[in-house]
N, C-alpha and C. Protein backbone atom coordinates (compact mmCIF):
# COMPACT_ATOMS: atom_id res chain seq x y z
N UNK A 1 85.57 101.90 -3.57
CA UNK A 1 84.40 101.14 -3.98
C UNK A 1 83.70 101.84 -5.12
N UNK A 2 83.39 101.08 -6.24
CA UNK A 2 82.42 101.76 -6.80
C UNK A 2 80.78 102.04 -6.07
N UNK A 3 81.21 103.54 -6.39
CA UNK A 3 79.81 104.14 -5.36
C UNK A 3 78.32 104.76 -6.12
N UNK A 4 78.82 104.80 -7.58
CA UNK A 4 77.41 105.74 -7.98
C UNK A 4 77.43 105.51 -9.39
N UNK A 5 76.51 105.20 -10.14
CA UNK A 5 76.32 105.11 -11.87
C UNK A 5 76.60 106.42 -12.17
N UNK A 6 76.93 106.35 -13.19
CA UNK A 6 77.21 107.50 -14.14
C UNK A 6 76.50 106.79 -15.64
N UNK A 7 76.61 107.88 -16.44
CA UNK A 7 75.88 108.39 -17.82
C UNK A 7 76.18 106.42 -18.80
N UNK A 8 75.08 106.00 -19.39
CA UNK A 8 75.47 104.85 -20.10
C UNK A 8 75.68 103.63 -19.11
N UNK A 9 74.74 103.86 -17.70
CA UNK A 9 74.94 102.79 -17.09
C UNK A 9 76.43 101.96 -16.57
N UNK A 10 77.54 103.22 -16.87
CA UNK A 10 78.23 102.78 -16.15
C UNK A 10 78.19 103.22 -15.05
N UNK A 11 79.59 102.23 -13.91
CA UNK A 11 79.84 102.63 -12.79
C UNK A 11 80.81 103.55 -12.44
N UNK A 12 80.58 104.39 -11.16
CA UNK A 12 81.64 105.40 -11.34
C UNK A 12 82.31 105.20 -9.58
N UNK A 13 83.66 105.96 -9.95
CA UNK A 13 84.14 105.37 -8.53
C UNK A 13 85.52 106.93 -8.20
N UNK A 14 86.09 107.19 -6.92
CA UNK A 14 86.24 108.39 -7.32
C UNK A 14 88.09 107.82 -7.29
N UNK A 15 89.08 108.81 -7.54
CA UNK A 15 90.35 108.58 -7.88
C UNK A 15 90.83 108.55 -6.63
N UNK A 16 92.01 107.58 -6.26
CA UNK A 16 92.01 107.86 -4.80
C UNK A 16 93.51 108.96 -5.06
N UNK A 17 94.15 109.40 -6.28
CA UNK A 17 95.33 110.11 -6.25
C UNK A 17 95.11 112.01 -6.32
N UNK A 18 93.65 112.21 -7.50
CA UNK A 18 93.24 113.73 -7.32
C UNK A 18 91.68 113.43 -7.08
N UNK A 19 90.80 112.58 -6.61
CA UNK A 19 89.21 112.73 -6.51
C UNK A 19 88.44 112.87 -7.61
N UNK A 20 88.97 112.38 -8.32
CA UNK A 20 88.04 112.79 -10.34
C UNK A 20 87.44 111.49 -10.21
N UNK A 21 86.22 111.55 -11.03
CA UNK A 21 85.67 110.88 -11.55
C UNK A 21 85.98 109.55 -12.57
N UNK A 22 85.95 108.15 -12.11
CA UNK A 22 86.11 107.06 -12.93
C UNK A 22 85.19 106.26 -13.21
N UNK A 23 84.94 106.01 -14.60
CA UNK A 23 83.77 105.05 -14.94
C UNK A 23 84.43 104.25 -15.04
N UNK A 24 83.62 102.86 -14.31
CA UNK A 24 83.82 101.45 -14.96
C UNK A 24 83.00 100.67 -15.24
N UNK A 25 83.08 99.98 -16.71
CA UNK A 25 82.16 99.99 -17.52
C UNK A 25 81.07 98.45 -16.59
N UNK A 26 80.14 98.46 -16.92
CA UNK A 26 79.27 97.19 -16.38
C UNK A 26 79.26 96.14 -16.68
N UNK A 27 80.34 95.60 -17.71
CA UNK A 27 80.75 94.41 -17.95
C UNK A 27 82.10 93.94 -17.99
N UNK A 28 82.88 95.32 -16.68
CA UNK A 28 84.16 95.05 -16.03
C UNK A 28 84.57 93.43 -15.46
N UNK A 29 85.47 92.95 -15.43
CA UNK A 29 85.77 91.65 -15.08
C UNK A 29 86.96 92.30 -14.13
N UNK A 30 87.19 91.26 -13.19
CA UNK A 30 87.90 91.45 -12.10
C UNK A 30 89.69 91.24 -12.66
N UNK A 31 90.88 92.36 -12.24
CA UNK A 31 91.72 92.69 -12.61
C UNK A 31 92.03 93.37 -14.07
N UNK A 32 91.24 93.83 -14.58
CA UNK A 32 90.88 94.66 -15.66
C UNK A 32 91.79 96.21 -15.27
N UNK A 33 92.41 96.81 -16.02
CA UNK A 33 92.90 97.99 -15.45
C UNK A 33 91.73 99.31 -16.25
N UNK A 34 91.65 100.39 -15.21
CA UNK A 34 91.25 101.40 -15.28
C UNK A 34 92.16 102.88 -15.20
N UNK A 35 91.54 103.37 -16.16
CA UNK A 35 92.55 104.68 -16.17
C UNK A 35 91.84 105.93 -15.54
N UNK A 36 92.37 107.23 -14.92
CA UNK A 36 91.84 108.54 -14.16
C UNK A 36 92.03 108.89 -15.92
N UNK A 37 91.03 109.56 -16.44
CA UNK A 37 90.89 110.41 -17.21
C UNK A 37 91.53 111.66 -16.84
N UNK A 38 91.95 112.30 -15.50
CA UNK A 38 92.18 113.38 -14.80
C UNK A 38 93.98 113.34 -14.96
N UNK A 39 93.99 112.58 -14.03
CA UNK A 39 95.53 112.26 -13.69
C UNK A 39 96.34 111.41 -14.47
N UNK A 40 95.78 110.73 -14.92
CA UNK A 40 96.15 109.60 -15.39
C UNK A 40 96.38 108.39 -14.68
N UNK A 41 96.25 108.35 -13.98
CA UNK A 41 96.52 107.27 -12.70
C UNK A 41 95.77 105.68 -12.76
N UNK A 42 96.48 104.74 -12.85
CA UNK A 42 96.23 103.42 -13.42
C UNK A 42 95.56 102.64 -12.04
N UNK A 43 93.77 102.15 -12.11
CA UNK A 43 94.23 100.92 -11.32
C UNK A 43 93.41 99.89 -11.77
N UNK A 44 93.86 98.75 -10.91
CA UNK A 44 93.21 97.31 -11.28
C UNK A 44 91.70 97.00 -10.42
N UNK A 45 90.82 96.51 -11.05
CA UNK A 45 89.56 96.21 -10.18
C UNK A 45 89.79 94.73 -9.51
N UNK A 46 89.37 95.06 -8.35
CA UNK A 46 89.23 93.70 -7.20
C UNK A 46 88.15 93.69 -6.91
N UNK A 47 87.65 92.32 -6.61
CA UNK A 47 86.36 92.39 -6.36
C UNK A 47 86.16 92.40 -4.76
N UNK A 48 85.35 93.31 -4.29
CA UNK A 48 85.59 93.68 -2.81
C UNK A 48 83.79 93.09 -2.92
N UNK A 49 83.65 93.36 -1.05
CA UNK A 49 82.01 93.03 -1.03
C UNK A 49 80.71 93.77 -1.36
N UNK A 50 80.99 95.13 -1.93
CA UNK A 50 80.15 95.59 -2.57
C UNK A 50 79.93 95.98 -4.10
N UNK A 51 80.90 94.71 -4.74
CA UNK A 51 81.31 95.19 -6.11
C UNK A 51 82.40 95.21 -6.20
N UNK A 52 83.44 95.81 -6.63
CA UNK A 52 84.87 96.37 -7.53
C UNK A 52 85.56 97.16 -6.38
N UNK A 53 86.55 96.78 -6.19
CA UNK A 53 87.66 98.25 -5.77
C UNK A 53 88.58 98.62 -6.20
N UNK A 54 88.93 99.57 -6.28
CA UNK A 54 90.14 99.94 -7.25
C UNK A 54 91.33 100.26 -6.41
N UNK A 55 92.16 99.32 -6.82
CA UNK A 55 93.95 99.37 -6.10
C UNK A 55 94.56 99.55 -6.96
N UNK A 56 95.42 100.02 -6.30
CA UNK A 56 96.74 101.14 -8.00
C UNK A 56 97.51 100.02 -8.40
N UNK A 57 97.40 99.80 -9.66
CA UNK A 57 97.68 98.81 -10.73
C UNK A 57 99.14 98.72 -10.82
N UNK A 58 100.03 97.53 -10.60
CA UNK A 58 101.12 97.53 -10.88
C UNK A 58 102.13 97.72 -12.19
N UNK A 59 102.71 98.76 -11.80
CA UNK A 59 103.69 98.65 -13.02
C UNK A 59 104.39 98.48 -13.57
N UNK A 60 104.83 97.49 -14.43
CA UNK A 60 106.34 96.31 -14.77
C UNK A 60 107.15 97.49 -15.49
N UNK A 61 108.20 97.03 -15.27
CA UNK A 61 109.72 98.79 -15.74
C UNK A 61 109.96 97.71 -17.01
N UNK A 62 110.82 98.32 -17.75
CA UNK A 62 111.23 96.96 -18.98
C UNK A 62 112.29 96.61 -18.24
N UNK A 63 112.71 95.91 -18.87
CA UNK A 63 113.53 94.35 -18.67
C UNK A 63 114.37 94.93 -19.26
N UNK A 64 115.83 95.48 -19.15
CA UNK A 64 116.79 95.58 -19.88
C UNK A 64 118.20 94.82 -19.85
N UNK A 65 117.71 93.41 -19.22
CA UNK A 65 118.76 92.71 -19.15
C UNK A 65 120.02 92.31 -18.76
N UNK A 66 119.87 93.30 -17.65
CA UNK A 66 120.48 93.65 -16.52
C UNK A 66 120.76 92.44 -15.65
């Protein structure tokens, strides 16, 4: 869940892969992806009942035509 503002009125929410710090910005729209500045770790915002949650964002492999 996003749990606490951070600096510039964004929202901040914590990583669920190393616990770092993620802002998401306040004019986030729902399935928007977010990145861990830390880890790098990708996820998508859902809108849960207190705001946004962040679930780890799917990732398409390429297509090699296989």
């Amino acid at each position: 869940m996003i749990n606490k503002e951070g600096k510039r009125g964004e929202n901040m929410s914590k990583c669920e892969e190393c616990d770092a710090d993620i802002s998401v910005p306040k004019d986030a729209v729902e399935g928007e992806i977010v990145t861990c500045p830390e880890c790098g770790a990708s996820f998508e915002l859902a809108k849960g009942s207190n705001g946004f949650q962040l679930k780890p964002a799917q990732s398409v492999g390429e297509d090699w035509g296989q």
